[in-house]
N, C-alpha and C. Protein backbone atom coordinates (compact mmCIF):
# COMPACT_ATOMS: atom_id res chain seq x y z
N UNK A 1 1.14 25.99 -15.92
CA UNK A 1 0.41 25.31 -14.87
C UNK A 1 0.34 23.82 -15.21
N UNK A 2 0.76 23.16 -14.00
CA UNK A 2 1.14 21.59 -14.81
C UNK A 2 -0.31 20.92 -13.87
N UNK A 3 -1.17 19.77 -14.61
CA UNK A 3 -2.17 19.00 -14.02
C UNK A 3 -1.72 17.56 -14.21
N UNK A 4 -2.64 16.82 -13.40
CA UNK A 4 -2.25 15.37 -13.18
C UNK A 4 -3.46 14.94 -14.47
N UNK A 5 -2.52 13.84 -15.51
CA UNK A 5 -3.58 13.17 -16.17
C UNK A 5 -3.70 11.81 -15.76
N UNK A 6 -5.03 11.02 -15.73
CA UNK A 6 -5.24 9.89 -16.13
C UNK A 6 -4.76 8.90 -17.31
N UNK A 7 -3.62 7.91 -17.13
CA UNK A 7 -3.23 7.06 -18.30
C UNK A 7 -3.59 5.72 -17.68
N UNK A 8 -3.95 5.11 -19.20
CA UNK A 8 -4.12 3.53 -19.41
C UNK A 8 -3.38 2.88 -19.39
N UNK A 9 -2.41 2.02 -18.44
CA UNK A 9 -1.46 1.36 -18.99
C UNK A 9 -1.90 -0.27 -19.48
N UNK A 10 -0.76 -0.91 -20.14
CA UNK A 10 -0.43 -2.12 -20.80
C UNK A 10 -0.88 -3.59 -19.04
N UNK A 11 -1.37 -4.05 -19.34
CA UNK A 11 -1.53 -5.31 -17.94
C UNK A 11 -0.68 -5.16 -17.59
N UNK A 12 -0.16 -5.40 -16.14
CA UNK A 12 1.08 -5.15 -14.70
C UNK A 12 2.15 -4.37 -14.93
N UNK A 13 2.33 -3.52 -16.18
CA UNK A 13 2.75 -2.57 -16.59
C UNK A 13 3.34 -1.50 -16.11
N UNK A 14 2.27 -1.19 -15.03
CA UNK A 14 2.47 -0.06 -14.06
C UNK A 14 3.86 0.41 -13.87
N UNK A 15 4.38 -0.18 -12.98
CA UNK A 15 6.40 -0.21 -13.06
C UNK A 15 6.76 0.08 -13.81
N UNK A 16 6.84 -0.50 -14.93
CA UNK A 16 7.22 -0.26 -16.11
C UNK A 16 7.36 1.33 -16.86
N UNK A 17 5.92 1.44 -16.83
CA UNK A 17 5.91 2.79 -17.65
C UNK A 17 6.00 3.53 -16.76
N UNK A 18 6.10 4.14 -15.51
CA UNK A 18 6.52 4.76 -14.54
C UNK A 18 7.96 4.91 -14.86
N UNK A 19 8.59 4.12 -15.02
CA UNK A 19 9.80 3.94 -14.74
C UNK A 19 10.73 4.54 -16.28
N UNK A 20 10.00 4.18 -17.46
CA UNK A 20 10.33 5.08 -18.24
C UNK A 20 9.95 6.11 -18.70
N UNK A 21 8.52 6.75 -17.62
CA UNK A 21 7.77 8.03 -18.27
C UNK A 21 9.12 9.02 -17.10
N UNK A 22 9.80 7.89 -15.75
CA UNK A 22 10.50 8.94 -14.96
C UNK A 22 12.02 9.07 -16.05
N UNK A 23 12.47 8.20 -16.67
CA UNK A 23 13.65 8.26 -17.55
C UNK A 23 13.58 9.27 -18.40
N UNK A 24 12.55 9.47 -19.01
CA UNK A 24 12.03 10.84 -19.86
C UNK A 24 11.69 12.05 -19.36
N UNK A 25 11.93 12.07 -17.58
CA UNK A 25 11.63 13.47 -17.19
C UNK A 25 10.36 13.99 -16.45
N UNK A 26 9.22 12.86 -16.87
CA UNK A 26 8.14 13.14 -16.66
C UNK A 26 7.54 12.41 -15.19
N UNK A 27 6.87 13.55 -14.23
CA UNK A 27 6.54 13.30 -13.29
C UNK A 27 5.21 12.41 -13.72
N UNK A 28 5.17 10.66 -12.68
CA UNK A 28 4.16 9.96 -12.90
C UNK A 28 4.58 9.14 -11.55
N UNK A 29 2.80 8.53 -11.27
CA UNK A 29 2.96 7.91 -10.12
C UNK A 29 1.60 7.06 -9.98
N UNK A 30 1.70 5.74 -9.36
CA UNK A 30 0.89 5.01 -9.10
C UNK A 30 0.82 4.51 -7.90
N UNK A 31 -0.43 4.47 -6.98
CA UNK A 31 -0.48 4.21 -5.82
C UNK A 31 -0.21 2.47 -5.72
N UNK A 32 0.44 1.89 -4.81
CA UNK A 32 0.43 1.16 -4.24
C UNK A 32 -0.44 0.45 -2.86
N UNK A 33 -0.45 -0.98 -3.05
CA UNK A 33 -1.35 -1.55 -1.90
C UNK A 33 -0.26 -2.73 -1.17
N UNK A 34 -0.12 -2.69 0.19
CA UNK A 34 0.36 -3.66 0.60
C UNK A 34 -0.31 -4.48 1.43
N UNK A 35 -0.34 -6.12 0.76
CA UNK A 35 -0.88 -6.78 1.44
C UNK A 35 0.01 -7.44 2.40
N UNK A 36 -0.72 -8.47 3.22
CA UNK A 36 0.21 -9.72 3.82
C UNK A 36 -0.67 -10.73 3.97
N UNK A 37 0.38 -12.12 3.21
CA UNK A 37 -0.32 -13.08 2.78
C UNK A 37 0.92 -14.12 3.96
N UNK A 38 0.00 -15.58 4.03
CA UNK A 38 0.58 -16.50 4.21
C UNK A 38 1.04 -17.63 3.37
N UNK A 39 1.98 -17.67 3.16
CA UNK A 39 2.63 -18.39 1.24
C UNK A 39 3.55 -19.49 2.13
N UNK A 40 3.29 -20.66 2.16
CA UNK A 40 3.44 -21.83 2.78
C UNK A 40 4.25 -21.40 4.33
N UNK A 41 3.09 -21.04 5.09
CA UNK A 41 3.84 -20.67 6.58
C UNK A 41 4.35 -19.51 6.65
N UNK A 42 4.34 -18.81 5.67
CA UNK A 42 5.21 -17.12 5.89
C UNK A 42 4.90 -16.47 5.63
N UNK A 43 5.18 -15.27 6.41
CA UNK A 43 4.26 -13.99 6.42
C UNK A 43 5.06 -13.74 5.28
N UNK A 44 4.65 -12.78 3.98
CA UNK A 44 4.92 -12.08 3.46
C UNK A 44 4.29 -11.32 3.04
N UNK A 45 4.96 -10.12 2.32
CA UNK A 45 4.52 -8.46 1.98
C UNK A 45 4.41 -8.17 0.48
N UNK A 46 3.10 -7.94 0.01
CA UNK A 46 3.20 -8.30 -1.28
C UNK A 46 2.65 -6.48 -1.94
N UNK A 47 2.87 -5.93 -2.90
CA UNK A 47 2.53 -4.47 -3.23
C UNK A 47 1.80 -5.09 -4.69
N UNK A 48 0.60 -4.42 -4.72
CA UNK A 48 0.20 -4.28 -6.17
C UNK A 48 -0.63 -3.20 -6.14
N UNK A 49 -0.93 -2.70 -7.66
CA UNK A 49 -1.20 -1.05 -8.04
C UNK A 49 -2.54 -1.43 -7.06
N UNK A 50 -3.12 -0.09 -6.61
CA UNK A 50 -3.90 0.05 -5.83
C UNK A 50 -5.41 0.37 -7.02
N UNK A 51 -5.05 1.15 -8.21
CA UNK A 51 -5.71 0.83 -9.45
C UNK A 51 -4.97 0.38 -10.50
N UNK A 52 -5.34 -1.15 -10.90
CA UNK A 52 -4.16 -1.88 -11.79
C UNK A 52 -5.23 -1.40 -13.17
N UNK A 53 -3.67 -1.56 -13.75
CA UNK A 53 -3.42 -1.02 -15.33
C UNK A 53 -4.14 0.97 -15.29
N UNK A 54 -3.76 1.38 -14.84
CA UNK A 54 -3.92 2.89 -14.39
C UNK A 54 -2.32 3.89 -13.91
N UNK A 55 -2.18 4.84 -14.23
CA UNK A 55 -1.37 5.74 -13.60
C UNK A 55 -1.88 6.92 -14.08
N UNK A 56 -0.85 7.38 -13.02
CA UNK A 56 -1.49 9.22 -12.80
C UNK A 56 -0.13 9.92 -13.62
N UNK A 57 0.03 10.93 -14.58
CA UNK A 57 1.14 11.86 -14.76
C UNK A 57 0.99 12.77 -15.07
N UNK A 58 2.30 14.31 -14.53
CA UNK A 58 1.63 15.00 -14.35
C UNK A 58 2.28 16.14 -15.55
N UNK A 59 1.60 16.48 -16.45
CA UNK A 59 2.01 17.71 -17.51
C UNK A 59 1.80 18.82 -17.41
N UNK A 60 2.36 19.61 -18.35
CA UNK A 60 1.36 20.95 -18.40
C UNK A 60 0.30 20.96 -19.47
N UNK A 61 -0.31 21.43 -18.74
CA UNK A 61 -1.66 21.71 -19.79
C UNK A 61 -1.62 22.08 -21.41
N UNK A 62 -0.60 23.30 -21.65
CA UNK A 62 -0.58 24.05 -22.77
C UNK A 62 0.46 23.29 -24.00
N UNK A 63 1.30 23.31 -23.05
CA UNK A 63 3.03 22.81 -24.08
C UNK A 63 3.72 21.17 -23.46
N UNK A 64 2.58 20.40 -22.55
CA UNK A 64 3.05 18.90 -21.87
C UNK A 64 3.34 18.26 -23.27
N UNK A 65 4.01 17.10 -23.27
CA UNK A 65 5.07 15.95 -24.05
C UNK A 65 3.86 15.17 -23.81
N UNK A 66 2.29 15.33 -24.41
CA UNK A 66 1.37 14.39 -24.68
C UNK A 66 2.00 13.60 -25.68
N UNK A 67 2.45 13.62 -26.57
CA UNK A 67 2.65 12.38 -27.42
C UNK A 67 3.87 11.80 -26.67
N UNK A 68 4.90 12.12 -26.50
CA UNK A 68 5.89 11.16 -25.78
C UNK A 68 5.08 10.40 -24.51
N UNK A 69 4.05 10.39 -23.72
CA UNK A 69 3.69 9.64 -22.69
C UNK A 69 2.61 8.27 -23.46
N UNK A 70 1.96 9.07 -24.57
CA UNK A 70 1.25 8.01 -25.66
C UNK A 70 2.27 6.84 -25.44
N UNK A 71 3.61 7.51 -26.34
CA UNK A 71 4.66 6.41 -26.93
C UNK A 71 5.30 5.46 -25.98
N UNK A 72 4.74 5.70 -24.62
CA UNK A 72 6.27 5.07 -23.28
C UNK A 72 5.88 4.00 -23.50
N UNK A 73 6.50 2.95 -23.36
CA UNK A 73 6.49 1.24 -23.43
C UNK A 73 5.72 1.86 -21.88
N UNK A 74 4.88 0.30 -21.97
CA UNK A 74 4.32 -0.14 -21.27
C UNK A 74 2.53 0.99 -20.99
N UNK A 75 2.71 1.90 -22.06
CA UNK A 75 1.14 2.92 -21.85
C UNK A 75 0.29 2.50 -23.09
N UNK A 76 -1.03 2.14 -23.12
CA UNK A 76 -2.09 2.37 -24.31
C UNK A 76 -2.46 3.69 -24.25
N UNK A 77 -2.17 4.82 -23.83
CA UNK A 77 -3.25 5.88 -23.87
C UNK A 77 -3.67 6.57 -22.64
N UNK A 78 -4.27 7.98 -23.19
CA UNK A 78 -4.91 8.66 -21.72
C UNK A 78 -5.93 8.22 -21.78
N UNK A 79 -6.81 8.56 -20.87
CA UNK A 79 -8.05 8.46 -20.49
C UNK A 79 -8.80 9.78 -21.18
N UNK A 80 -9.61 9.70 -21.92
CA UNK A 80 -10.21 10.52 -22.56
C UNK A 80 -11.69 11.02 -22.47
N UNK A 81 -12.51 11.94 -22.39
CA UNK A 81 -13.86 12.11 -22.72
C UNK A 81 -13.69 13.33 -24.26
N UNK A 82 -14.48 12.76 -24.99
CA UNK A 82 -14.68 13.27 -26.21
C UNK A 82 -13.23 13.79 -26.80
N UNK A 83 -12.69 15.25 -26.50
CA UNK A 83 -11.12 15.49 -27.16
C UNK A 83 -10.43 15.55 -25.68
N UNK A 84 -11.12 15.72 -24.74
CA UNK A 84 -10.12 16.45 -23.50
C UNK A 84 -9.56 14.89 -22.49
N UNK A 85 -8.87 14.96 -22.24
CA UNK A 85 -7.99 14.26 -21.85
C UNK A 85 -8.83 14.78 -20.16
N UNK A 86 -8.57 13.39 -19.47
CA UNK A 86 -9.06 13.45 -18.06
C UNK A 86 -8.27 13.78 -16.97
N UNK A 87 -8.37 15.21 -16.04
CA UNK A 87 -7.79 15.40 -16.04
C UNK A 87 -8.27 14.74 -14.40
N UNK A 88 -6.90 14.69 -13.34
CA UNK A 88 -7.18 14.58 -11.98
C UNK A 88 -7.20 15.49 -11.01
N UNK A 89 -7.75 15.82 -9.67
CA UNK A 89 -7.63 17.00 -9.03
C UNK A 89 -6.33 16.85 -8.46
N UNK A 90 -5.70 17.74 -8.48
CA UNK A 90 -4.69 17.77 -7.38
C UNK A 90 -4.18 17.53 -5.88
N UNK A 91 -5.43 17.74 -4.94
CA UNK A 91 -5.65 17.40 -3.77
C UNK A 91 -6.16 15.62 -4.04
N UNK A 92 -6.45 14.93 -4.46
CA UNK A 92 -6.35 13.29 -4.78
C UNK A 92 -5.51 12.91 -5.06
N UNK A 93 -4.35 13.05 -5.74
CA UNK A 93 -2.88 12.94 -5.59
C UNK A 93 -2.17 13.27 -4.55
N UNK A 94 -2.64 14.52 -4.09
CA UNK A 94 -2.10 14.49 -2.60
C UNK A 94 -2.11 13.75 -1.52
N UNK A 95 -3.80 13.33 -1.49
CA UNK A 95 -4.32 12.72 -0.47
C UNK A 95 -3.99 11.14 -0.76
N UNK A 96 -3.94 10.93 -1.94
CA UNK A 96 -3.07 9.56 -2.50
C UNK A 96 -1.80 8.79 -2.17
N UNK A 97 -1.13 9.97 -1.94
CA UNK A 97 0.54 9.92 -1.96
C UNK A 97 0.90 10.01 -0.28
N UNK A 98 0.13 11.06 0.66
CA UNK A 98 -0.26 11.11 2.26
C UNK A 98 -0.35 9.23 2.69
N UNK A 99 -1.17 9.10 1.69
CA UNK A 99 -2.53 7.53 2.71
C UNK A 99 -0.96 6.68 2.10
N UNK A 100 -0.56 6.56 0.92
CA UNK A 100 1.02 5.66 0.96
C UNK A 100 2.06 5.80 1.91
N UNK A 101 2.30 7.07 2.35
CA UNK A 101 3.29 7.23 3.34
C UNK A 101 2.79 6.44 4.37
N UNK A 102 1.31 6.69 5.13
CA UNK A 102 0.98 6.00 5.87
C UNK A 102 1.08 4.78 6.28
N UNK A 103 0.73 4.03 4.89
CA UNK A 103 0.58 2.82 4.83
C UNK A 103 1.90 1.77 4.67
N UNK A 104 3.45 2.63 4.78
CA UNK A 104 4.58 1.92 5.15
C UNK A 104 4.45 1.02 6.49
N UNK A 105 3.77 1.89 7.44
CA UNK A 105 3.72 0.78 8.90
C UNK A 105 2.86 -0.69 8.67
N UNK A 106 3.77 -0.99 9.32
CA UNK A 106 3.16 -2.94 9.45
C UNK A 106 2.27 -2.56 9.81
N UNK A 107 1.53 -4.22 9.72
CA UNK A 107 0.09 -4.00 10.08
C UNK A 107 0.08 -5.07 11.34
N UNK A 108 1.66 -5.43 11.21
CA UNK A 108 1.80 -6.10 13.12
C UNK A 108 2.17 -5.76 13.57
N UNK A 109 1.86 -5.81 15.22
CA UNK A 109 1.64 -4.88 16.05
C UNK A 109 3.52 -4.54 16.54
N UNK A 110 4.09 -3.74 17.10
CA UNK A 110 5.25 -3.44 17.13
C UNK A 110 5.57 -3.78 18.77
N UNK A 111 6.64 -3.78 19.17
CA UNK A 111 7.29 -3.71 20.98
C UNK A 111 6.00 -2.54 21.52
N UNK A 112 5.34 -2.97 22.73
CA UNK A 112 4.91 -2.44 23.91
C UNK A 112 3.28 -2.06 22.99
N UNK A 113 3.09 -2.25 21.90
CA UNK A 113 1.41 -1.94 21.60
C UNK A 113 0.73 -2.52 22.12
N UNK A 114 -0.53 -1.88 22.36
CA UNK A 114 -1.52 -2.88 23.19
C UNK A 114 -2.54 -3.75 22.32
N UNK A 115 -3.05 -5.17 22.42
CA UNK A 115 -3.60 -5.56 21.84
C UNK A 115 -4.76 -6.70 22.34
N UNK A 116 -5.97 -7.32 21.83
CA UNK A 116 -6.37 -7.97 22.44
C UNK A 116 -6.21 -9.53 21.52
N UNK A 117 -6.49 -10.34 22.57
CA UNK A 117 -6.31 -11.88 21.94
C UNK A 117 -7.69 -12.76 21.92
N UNK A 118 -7.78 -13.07 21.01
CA UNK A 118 -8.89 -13.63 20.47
C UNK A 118 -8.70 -15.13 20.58
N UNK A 119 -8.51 -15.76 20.89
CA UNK A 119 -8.33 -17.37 20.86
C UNK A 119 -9.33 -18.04 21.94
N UNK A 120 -9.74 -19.53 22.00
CA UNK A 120 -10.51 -20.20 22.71
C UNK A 120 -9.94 -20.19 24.27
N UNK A 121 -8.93 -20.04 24.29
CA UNK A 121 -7.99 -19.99 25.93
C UNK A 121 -8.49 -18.62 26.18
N UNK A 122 -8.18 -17.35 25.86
CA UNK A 122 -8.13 -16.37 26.35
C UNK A 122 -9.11 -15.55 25.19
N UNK A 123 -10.58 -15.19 25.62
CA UNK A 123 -11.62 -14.54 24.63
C UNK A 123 -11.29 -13.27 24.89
N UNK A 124 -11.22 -12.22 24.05
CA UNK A 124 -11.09 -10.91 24.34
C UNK A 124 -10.22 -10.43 25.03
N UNK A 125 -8.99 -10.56 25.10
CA UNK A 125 -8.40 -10.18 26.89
C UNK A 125 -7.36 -9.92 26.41
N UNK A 126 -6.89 -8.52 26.78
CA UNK A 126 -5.90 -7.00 26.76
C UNK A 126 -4.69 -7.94 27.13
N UNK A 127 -3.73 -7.59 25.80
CA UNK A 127 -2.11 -7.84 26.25
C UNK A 127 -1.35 -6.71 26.15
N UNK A 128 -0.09 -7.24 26.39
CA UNK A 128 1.02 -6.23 25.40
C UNK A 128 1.92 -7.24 24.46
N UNK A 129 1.77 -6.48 23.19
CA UNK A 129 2.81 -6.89 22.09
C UNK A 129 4.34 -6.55 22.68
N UNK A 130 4.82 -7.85 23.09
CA UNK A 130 6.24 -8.20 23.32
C UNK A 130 7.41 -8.22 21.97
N UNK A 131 7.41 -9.61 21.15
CA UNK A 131 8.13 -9.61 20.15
C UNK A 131 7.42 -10.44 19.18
N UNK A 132 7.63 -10.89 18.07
CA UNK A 132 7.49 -12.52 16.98
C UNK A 132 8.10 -13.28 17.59
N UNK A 133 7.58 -14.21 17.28
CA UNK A 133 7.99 -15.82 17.52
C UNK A 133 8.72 -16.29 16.19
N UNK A 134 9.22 -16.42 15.63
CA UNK A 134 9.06 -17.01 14.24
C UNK A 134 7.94 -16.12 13.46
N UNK A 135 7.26 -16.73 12.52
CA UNK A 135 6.66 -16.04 11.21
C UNK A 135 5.11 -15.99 11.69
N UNK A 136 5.15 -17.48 12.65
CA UNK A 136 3.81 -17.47 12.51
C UNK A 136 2.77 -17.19 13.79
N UNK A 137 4.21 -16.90 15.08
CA UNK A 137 3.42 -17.22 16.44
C UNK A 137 4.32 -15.47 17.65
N UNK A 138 3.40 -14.88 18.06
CA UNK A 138 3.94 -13.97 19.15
C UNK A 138 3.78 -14.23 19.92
N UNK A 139 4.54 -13.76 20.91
CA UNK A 139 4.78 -12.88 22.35
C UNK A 139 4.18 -12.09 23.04
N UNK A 140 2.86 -12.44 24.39
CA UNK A 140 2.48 -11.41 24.27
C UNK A 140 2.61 -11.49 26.12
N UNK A 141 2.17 -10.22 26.91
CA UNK A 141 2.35 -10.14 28.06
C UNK A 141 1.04 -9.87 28.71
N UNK A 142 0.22 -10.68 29.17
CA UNK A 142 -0.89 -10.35 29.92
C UNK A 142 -0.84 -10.37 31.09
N UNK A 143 -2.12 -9.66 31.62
CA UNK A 143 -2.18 -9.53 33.25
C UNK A 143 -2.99 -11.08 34.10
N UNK A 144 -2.17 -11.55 34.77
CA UNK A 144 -3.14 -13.09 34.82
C UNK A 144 -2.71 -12.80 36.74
N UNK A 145 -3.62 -13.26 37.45
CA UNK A 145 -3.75 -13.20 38.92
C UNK A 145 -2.58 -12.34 39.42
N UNK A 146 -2.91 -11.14 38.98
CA UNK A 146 -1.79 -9.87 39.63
C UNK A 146 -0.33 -9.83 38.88
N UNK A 147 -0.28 -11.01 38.52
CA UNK A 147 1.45 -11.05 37.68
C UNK A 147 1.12 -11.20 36.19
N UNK A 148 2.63 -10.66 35.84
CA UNK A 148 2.48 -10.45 33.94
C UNK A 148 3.00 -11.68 33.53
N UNK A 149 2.59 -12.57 32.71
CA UNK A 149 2.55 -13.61 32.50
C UNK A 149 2.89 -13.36 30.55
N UNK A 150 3.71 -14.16 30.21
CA UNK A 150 4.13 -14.64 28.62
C UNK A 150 3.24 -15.34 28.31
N UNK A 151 2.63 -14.98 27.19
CA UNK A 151 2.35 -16.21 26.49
C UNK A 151 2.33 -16.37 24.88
N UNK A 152 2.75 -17.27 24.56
CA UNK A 152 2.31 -17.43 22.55
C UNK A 152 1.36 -17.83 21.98
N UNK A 153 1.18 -16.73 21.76
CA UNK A 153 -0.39 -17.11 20.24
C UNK A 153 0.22 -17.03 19.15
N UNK A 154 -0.93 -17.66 17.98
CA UNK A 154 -1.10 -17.26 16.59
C UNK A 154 -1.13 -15.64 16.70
N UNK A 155 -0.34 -15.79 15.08
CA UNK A 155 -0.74 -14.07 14.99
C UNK A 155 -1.82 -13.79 13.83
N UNK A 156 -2.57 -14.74 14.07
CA UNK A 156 -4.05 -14.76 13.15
C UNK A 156 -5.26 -13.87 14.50
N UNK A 157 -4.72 -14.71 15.72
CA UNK A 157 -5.81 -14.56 16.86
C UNK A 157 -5.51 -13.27 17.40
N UNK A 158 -4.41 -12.04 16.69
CA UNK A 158 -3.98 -11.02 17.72
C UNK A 158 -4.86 -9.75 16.91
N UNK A 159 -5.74 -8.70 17.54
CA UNK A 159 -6.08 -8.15 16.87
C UNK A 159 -5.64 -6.42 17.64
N UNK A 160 -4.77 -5.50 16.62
CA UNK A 160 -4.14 -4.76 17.37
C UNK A 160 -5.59 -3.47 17.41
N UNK A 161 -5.32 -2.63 18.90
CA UNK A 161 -6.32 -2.11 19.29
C UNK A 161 -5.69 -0.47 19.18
């Protein structure tokens, strides 16, 4: 019966010892977070551990390669109370690994979503997500005196609904 343990890793590490606890065979995994930042005018997509200097791997209880996961570059150690090693539930890894799949979708809005616009021209008021403009400005299609009308906002002011 194999369980998920709690390990300590080395600062930004994470990658790292993942990457050689997977070279050695051993199932391990660390959740990821994706942000989006603006880094002189551009959107970009940035991932860091969702718990830094932490990973999850998973052994067996009786006969697991505890000392080979000690030894992986980039690990200090399990997580311990008194002799027993900490162990994780299984359904939290699940539900861990679920909320990552999830969290592949942008967090801007895609062709035909509906959204509202927040800006001093137009307070509150229902569009549709058309396309990007560039990095920093969309496309959106509102309803203005019976006709659908274009217009570009910031995509600071778009908040998807």
């Amino acid at each position: 019966m194999k369980s998920w343990y709690l390990v300590i890793c080395k600062p930004r590490q994470e990658a790292r010892a993942q990457l050689n606890l997977q070279n050695q065979g051993i199932e391990a995994f660390y959740p990821k977070l994706s942000t989006e930042k603006l880094v002189r005018g551009r959107r970009s997509v940035k991932q860091t551990a969702l718990f830094p200097n932490y990973l999850f791997v998973c052994l067996a209880a009786e006969n697991g390669n505890f000392s080979a996961v000690k030894n992986t570059r980039g690990i200090s150690g399990f997580v311990a109370y008194g002799a027993q090693y900490q162990r994780v539930p299984n359904e939290l890894i699940a539900q861990l690994k679920a909320e990552r799949l999830d969290s592949h979708e942008s967090h801007m809005p895609q062709a035909g979503d509906r959204v509202t616009v927040n800006n001093e021209s137009f307070k509150n008021i229902a569009a549709i997500y058309k396309e990007p403009d560039g990095d920093m400005r969309s496309i959106l299609l509102i309803q203005l005196l019976n006709k659908q009308i274009e217009i570009t906002v910031n995509n600071q002011e778009i908040d998807k609904i």
